[in-house]
C-alpha atoms as a PDB file:
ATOM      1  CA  UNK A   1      78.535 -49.691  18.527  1.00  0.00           C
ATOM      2  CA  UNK A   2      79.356 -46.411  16.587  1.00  0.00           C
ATOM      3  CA  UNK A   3      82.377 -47.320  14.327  1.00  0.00           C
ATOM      4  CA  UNK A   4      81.543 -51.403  14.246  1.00  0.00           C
ATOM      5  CA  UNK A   5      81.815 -53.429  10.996  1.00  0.00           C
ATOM      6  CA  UNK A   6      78.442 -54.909  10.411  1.00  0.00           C
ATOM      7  CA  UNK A   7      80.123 -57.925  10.810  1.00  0.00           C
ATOM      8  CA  UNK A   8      80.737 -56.868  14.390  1.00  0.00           C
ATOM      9  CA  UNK A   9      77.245 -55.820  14.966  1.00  0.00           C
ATOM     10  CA  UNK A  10      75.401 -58.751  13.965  1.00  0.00           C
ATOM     11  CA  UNK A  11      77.877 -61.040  15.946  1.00  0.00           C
ATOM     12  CA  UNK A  12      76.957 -58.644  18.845  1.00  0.00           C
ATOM     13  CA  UNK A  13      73.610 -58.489  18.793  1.00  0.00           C
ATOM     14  CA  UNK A  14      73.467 -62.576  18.269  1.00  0.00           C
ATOM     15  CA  UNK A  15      75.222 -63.133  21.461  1.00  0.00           C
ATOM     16  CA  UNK A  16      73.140 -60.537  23.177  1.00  0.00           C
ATOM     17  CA  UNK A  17      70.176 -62.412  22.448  1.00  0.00           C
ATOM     18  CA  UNK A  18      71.763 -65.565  22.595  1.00  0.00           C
ATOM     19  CA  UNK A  19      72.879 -64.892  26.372  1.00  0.00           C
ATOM     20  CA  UNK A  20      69.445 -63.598  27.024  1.00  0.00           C
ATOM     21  CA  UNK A  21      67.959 -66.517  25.974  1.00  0.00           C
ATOM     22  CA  UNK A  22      70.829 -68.897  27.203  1.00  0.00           C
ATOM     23  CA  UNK A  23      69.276 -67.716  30.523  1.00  0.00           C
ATOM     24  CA  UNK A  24      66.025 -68.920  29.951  1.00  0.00           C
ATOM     25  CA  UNK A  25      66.447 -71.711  28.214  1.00  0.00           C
ATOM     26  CA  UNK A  26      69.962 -72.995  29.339  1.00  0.00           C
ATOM     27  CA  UNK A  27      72.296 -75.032  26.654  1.00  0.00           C
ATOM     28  CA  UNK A  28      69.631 -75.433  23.492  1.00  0.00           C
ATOM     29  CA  UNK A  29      70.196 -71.753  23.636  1.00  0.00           C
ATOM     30  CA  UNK A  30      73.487 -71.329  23.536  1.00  0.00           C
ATOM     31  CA  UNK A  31      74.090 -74.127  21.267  1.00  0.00           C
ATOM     32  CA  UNK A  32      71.661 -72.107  19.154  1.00  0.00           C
ATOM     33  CA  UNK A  33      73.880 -68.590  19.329  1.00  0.00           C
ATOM     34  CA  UNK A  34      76.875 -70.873  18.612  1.00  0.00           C
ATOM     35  CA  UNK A  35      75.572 -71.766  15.589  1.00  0.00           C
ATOM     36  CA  UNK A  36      74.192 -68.721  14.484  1.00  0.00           C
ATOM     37  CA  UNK A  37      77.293 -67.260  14.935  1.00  0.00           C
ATOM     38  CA  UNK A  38      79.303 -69.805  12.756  1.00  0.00           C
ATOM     39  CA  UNK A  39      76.848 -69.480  10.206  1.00  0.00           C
ATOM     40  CA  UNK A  40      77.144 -65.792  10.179  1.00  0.00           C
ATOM     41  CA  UNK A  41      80.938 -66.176  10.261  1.00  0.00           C
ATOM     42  CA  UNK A  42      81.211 -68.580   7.553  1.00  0.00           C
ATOM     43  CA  UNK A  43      78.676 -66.267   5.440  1.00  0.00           C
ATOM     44  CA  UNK A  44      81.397 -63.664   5.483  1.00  0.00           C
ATOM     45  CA  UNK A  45      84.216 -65.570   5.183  1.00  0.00           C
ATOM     46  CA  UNK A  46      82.376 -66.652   1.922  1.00  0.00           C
ATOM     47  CA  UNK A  47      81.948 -63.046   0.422  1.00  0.00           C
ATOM     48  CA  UNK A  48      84.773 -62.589  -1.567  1.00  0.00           C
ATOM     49  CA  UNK A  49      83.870 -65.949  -3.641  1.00  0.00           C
ATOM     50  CA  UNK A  50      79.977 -64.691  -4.443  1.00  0.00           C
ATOM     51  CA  UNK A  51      81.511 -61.191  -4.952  1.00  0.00           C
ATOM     52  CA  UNK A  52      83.348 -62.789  -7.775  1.00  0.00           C
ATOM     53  CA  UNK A  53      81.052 -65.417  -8.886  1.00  0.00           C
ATOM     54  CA  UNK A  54      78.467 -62.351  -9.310  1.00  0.00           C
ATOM     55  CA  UNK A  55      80.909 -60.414 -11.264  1.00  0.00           C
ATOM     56  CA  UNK A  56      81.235 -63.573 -13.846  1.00  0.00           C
ATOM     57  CA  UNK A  57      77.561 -64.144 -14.173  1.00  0.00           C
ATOM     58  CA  UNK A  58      76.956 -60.638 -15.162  1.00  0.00           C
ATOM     59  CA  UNK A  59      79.671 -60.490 -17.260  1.00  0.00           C
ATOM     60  CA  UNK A  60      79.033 -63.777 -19.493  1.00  0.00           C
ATOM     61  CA  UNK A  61      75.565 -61.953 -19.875  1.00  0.00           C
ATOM     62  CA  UNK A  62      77.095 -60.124 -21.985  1.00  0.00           C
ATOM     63  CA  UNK A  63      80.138 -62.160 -23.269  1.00  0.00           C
ATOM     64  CA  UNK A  64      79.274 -62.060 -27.271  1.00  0.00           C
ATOM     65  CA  UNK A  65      79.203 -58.308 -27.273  1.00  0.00           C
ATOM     66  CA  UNK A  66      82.518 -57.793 -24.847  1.00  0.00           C
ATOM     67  CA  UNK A  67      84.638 -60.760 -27.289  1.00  0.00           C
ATOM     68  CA  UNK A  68      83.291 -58.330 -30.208  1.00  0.00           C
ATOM     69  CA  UNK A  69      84.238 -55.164 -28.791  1.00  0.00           C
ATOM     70  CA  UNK A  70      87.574 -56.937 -27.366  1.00  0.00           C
ATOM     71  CA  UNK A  71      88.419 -58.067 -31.368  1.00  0.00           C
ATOM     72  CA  UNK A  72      87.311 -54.936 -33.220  1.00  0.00           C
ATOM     73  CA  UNK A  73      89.101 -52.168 -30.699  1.00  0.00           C
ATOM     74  CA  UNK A  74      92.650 -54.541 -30.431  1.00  0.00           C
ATOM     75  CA  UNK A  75      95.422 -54.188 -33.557  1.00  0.00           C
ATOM     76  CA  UNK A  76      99.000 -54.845 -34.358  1.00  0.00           C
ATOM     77  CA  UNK A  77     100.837 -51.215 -35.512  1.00  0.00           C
ATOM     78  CA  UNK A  78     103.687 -51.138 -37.901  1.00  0.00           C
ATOM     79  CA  UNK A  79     106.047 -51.965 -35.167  1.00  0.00           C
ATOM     80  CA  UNK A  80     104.422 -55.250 -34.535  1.00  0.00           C
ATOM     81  CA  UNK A  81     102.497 -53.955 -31.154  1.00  0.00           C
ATOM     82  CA  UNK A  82      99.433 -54.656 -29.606  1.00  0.00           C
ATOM     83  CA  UNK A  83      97.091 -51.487 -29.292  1.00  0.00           C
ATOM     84  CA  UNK A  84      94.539 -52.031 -27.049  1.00  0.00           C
ATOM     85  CA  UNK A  85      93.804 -48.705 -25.566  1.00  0.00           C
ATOM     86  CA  UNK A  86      90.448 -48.873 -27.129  1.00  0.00           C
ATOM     87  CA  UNK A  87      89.445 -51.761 -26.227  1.00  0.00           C
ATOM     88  CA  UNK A  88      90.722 -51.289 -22.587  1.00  0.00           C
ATOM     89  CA  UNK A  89      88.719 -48.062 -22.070  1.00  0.00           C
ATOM     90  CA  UNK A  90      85.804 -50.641 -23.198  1.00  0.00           C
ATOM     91  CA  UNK A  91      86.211 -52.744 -20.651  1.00  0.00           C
ATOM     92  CA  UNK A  92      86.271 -50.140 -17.904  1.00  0.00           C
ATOM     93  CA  UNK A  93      83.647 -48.523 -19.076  1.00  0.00           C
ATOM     94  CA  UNK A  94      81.670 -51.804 -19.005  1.00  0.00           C
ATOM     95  CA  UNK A  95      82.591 -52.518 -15.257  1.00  0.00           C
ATOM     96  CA  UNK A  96      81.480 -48.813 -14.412  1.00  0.00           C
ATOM     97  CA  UNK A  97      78.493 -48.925 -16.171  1.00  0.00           C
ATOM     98  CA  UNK A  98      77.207 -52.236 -16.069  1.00  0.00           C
ATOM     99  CA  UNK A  99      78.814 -54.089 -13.408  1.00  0.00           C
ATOM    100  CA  UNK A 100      79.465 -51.693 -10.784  1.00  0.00           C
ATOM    101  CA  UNK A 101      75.259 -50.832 -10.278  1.00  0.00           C
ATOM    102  CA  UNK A 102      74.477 -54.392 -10.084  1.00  0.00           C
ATOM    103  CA  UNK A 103      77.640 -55.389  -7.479  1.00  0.00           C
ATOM    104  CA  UNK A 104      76.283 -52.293  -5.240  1.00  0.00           C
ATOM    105  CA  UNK A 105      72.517 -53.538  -5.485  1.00  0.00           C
ATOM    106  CA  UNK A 106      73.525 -57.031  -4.256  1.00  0.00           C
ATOM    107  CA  UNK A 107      75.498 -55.530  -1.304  1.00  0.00           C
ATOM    108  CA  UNK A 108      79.208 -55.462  -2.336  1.00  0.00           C
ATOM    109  CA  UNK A 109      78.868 -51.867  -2.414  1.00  0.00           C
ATOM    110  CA  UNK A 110      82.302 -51.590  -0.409  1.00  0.00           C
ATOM    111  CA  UNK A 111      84.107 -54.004  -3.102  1.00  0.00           C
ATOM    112  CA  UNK A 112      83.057 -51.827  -5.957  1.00  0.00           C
ATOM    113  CA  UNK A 113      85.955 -49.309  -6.207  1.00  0.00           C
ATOM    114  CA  UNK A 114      88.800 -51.518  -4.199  1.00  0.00           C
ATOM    115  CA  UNK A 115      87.999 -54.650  -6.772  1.00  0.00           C
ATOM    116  CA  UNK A 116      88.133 -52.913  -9.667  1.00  0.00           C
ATOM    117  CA  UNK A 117      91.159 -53.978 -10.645  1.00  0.00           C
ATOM    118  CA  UNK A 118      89.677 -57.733 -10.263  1.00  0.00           C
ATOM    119  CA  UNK A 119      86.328 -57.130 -11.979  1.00  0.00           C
ATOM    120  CA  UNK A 120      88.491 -55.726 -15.131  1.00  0.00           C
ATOM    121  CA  UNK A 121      90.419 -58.747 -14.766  1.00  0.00           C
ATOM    122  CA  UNK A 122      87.004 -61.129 -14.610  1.00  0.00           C
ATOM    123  CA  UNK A 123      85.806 -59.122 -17.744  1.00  0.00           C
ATOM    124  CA  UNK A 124      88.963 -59.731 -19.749  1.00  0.00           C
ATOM    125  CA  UNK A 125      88.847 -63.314 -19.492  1.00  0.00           C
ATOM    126  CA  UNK A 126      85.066 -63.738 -20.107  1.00  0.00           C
ATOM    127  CA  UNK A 127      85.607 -61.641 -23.452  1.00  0.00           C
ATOM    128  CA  UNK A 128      88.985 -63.786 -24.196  1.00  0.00           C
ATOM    129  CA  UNK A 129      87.663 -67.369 -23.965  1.00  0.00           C
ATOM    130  CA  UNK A 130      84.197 -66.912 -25.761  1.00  0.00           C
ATOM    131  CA  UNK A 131      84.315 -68.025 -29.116  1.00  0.00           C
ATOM    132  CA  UNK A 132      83.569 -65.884 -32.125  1.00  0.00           C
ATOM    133  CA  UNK A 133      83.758 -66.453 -35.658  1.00  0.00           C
ATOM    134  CA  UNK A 134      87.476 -66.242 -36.954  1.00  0.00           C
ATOM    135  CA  UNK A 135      86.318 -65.596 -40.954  1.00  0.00           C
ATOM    136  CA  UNK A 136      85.586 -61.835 -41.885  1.00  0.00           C
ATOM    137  CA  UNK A 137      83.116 -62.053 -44.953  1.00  0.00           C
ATOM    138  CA  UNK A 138      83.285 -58.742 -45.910  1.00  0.00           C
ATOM    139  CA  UNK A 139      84.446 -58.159 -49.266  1.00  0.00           C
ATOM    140  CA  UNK A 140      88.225 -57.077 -49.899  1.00  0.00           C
ATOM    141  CA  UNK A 141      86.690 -54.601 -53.108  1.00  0.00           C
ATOM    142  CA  UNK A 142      86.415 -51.011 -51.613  1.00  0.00           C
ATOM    143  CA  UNK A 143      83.345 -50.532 -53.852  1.00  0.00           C
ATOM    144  CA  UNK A 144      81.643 -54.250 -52.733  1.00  0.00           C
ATOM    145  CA  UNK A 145      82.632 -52.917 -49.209  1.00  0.00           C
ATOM    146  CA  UNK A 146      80.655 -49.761 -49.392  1.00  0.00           C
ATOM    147  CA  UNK A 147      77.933 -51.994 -50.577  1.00  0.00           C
ATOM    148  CA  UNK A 148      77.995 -53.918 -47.956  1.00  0.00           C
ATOM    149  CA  UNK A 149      78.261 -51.580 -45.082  1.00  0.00           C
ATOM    150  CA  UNK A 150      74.992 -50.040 -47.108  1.00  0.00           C
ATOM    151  CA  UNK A 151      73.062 -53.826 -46.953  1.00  0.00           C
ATOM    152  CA  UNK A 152      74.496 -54.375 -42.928  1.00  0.00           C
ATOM    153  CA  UNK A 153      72.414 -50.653 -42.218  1.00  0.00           C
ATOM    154  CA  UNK A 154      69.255 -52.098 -44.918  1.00  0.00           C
ATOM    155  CA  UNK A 155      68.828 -54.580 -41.754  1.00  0.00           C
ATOM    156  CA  UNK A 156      68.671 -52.172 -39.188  1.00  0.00           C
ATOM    157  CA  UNK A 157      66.354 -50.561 -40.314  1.00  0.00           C
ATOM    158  CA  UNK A 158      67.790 -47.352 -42.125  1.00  0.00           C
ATOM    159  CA  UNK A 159      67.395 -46.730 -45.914  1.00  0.00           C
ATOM    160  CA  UNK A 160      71.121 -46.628 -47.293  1.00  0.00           C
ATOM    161  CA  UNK A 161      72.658 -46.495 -50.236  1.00  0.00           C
ATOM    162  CA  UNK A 162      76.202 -45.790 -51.579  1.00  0.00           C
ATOM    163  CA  UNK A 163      76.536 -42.912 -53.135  1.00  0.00           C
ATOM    164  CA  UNK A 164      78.601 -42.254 -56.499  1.00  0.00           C
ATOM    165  CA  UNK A 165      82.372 -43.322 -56.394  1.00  0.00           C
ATOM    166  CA  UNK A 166      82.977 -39.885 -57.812  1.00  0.00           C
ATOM    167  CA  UNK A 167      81.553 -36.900 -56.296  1.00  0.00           C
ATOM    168  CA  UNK A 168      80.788 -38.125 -52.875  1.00  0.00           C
ATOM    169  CA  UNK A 169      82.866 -35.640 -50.927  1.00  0.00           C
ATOM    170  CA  UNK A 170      83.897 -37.955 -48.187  1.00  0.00           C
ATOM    171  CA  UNK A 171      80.767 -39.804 -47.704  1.00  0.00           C
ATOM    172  CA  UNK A 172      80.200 -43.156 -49.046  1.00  0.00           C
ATOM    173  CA  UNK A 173      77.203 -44.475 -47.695  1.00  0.00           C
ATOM    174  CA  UNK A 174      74.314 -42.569 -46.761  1.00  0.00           C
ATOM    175  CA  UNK A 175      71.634 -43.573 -44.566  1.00  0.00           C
ATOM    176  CA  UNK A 176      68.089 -42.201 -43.083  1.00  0.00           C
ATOM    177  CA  UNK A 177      65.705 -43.753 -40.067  1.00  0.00           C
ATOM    178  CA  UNK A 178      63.180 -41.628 -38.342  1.00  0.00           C
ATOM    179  CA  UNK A 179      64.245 -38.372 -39.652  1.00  0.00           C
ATOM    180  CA  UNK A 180      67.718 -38.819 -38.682  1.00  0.00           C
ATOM    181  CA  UNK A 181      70.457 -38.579 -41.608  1.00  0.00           C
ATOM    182  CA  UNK A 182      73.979 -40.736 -41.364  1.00  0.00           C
ATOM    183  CA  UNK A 183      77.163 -40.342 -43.549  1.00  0.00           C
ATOM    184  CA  UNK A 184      79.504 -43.130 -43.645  1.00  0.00           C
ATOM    185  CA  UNK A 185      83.242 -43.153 -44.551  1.00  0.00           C
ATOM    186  CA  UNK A 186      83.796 -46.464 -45.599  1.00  0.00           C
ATOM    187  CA  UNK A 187      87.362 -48.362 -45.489  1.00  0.00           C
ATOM    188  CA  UNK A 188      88.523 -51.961 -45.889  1.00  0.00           C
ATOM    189  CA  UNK A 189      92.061 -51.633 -44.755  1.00  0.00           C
ATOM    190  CA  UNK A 190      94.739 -54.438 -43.765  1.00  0.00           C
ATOM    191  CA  UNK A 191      95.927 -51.580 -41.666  1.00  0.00           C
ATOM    192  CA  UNK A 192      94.358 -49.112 -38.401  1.00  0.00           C
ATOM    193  CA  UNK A 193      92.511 -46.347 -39.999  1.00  0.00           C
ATOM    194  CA  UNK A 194      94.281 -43.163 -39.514  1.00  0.00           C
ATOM    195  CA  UNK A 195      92.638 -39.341 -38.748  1.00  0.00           C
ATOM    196  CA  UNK A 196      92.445 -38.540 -42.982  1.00  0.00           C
ATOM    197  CA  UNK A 197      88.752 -40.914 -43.409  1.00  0.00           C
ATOM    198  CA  UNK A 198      87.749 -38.846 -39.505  1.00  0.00           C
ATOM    199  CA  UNK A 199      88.531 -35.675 -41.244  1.00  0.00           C
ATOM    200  CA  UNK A 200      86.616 -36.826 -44.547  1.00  0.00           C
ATOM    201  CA  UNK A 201      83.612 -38.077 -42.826  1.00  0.00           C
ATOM    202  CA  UNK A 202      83.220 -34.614 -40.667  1.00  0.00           C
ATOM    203  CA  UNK A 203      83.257 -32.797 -44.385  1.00  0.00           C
ATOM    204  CA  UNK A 204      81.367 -34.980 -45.736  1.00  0.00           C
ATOM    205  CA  UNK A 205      78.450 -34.403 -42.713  1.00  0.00           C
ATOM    206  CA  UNK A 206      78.787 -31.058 -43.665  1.00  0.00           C
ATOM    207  CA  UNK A 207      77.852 -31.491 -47.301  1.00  0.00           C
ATOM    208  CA  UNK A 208      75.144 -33.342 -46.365  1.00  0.00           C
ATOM    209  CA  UNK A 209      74.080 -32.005 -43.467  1.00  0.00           C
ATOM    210  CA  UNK A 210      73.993 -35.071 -41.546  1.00  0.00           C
ATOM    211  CA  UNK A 211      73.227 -35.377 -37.933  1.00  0.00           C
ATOM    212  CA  UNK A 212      75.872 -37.799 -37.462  1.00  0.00           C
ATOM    213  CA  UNK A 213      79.643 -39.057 -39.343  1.00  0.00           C
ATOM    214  CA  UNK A 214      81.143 -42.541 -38.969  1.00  0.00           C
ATOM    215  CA  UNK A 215      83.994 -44.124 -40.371  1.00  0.00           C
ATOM    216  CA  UNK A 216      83.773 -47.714 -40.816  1.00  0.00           C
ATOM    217  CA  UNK A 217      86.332 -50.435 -40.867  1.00  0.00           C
ATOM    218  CA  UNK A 218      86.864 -54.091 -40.851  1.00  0.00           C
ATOM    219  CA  UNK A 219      90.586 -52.704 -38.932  1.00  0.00           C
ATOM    220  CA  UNK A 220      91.079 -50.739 -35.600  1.00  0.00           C
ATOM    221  CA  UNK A 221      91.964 -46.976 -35.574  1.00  0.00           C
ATOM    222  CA  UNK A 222      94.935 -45.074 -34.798  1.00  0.00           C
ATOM    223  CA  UNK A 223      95.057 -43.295 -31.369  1.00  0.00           C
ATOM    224  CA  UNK A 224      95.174 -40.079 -33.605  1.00  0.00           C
ATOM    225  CA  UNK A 225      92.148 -40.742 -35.343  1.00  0.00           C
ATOM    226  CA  UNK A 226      90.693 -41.628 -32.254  1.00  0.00           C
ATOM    227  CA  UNK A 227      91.477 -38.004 -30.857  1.00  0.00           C
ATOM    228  CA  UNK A 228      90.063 -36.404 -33.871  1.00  0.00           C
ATOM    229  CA  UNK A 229      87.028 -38.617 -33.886  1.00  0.00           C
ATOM    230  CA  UNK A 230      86.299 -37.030 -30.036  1.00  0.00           C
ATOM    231  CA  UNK A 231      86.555 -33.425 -31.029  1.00  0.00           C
ATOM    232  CA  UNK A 232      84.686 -33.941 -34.508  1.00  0.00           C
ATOM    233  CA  UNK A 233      82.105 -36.090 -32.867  1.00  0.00           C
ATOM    234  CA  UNK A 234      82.180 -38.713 -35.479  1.00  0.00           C
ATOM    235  CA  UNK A 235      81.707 -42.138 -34.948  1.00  0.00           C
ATOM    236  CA  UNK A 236      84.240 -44.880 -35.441  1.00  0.00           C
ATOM    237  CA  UNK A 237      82.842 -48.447 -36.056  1.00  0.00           C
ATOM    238  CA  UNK A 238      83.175 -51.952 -36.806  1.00  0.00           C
ATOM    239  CA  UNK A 239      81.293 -53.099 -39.623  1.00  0.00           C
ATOM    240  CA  UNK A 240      79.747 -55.692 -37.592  1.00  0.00           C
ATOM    241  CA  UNK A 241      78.058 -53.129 -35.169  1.00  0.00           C
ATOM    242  CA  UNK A 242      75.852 -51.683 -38.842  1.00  0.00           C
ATOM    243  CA  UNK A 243      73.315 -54.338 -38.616  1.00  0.00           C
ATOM    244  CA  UNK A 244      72.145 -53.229 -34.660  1.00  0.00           C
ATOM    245  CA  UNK A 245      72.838 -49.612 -35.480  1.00  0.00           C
ATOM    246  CA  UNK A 246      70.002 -47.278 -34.092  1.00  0.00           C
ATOM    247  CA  UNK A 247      69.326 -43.470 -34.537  1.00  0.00           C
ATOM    248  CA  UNK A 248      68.975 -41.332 -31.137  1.00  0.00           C
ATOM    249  CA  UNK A 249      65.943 -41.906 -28.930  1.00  0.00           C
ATOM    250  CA  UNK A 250      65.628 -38.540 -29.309  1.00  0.00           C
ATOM    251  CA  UNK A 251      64.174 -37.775 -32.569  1.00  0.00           C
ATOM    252  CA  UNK A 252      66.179 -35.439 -34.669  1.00  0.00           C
ATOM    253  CA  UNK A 253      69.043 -35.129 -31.911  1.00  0.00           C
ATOM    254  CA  UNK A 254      72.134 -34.303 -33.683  1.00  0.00           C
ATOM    255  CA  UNK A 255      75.566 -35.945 -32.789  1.00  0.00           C
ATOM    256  CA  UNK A 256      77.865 -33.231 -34.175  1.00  0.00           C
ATOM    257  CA  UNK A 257      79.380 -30.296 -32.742  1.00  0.00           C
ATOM    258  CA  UNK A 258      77.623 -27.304 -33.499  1.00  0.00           C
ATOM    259  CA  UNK A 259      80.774 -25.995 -35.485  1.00  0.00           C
ATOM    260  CA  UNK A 260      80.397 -29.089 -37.303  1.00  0.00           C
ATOM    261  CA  UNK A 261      76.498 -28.120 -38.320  1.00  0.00           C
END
């Protein structure tokens, strides 16, 4: 049976034992195979609509953080486009990382990599149609902001503070939790957040010799500052993801380049 589906194989091996017994036991028997056989037929035949129904259920698991992620890593550039590439590498990092284990360990190991096109597509609904706040009640003062982005890290535990509006070099929040030291380049914009605040907040980790830089925004960020963020290692956030914000596992791991330390 070398080079069988398994499809193949069990239907073989059913009307194998089905004959066998068929002899023995005349029509019960074969009525029997008959209807093991449908059953195992229509169980396949059915595959593709638990493959998918799986793929939702996982999926609106996790729907709040995938609309969040889908909202914050979407804007509109000056030409009146929609930029998306962030959010996009999201979502295919989600199906890679969280959906593609759990497909394999339910046996839809072979759908994994030729469905990925539909899984991405499952995922971009789920995050589309679940509801999230439309209000932003973050304040519009780029002082009150820096205050706030200090009070949304107070609740996850870190001890934060703004630092002076003069003097700061780049960093205007700082935070510490377990030993580990965070600079933040704060920025209310009504626009994506270009490379200047990445190059600020790797400066300012320098000055304070901070394990880890992050720009934060209520806005996107420019594919330019999202290339700089990679090769600086700083962090660019949404101010809603301060308040469930957590240092390393690893105590006193530093996120920085070395040539940034």
């Amino acid at each position: 049976m070398s080079g069988r589906s398994p499809l193949a194989v069990r239907l073989f091996w059913t009307l194998v034992a089905g004959s066998s017994a068929g002899f023995w036991y005349g029509a019960p028997a074969f009525a029997a195979t008959g209807a093991a056989c449908l059953a195992i037929l229509i169980h396949r035949l059915d595959r593709p609509r638990r493959f998918r129904a799986l793929v939702r259920r996982v999926s609106r698991r996790h729907a709040e953080t995938l609309a969040l992620r889908r909202r914050q890593e979407r804007f509109i550039d000056a030409y009146g486009n929609t930029i998306e590439d962030g959010w996009l590498r999201e979502r295919d990092y989600f199906v890679e990382r969280t959906l593609m284990p759990r497909i394999e360990a339910r046996g839809f190991s072979d759908y994994a990599e030729a469905r990925f096109e539909e899984m991405a597509e499952i995922v971009e609904r789920v995050a589309r149609r679940h509801a999230l706040p439309e209000t932003d009640d973050s304040p519009e003062d780029g002082i009150a902001y820096e205050r706030y982005c200090a009070e949304l890290l107070q609740q996850a535990g870190w001890r934060a503070r703004p630092t002076q509006a003069s003097g700061d070099q780049g960093c205007d929040v700082i935070a510490e939790r377990e030993g580990f030291r965070l600079v933040v380049q704060c920025k209310r914009y009504g626009r994506p957040v270009g490379n200047a605040a990445v190059q600020e907040a790797a400066a300012a980790a320098l000055h304070w010799s901070a394990d880890m830089a992050a720009v934060v925004s209520n806005a996107g960020f420019t594919p330019a500052a999202r290339k700089l963020a990679g090769t600086t290692g700083v962090r660019l956030l949404h101010h809603d993801a301060l308040a469930d914000l957590e240092p390393p596992r690893e105590v006193g791991r530093r996120l920085l380049p070395a040539s940034q330390r």
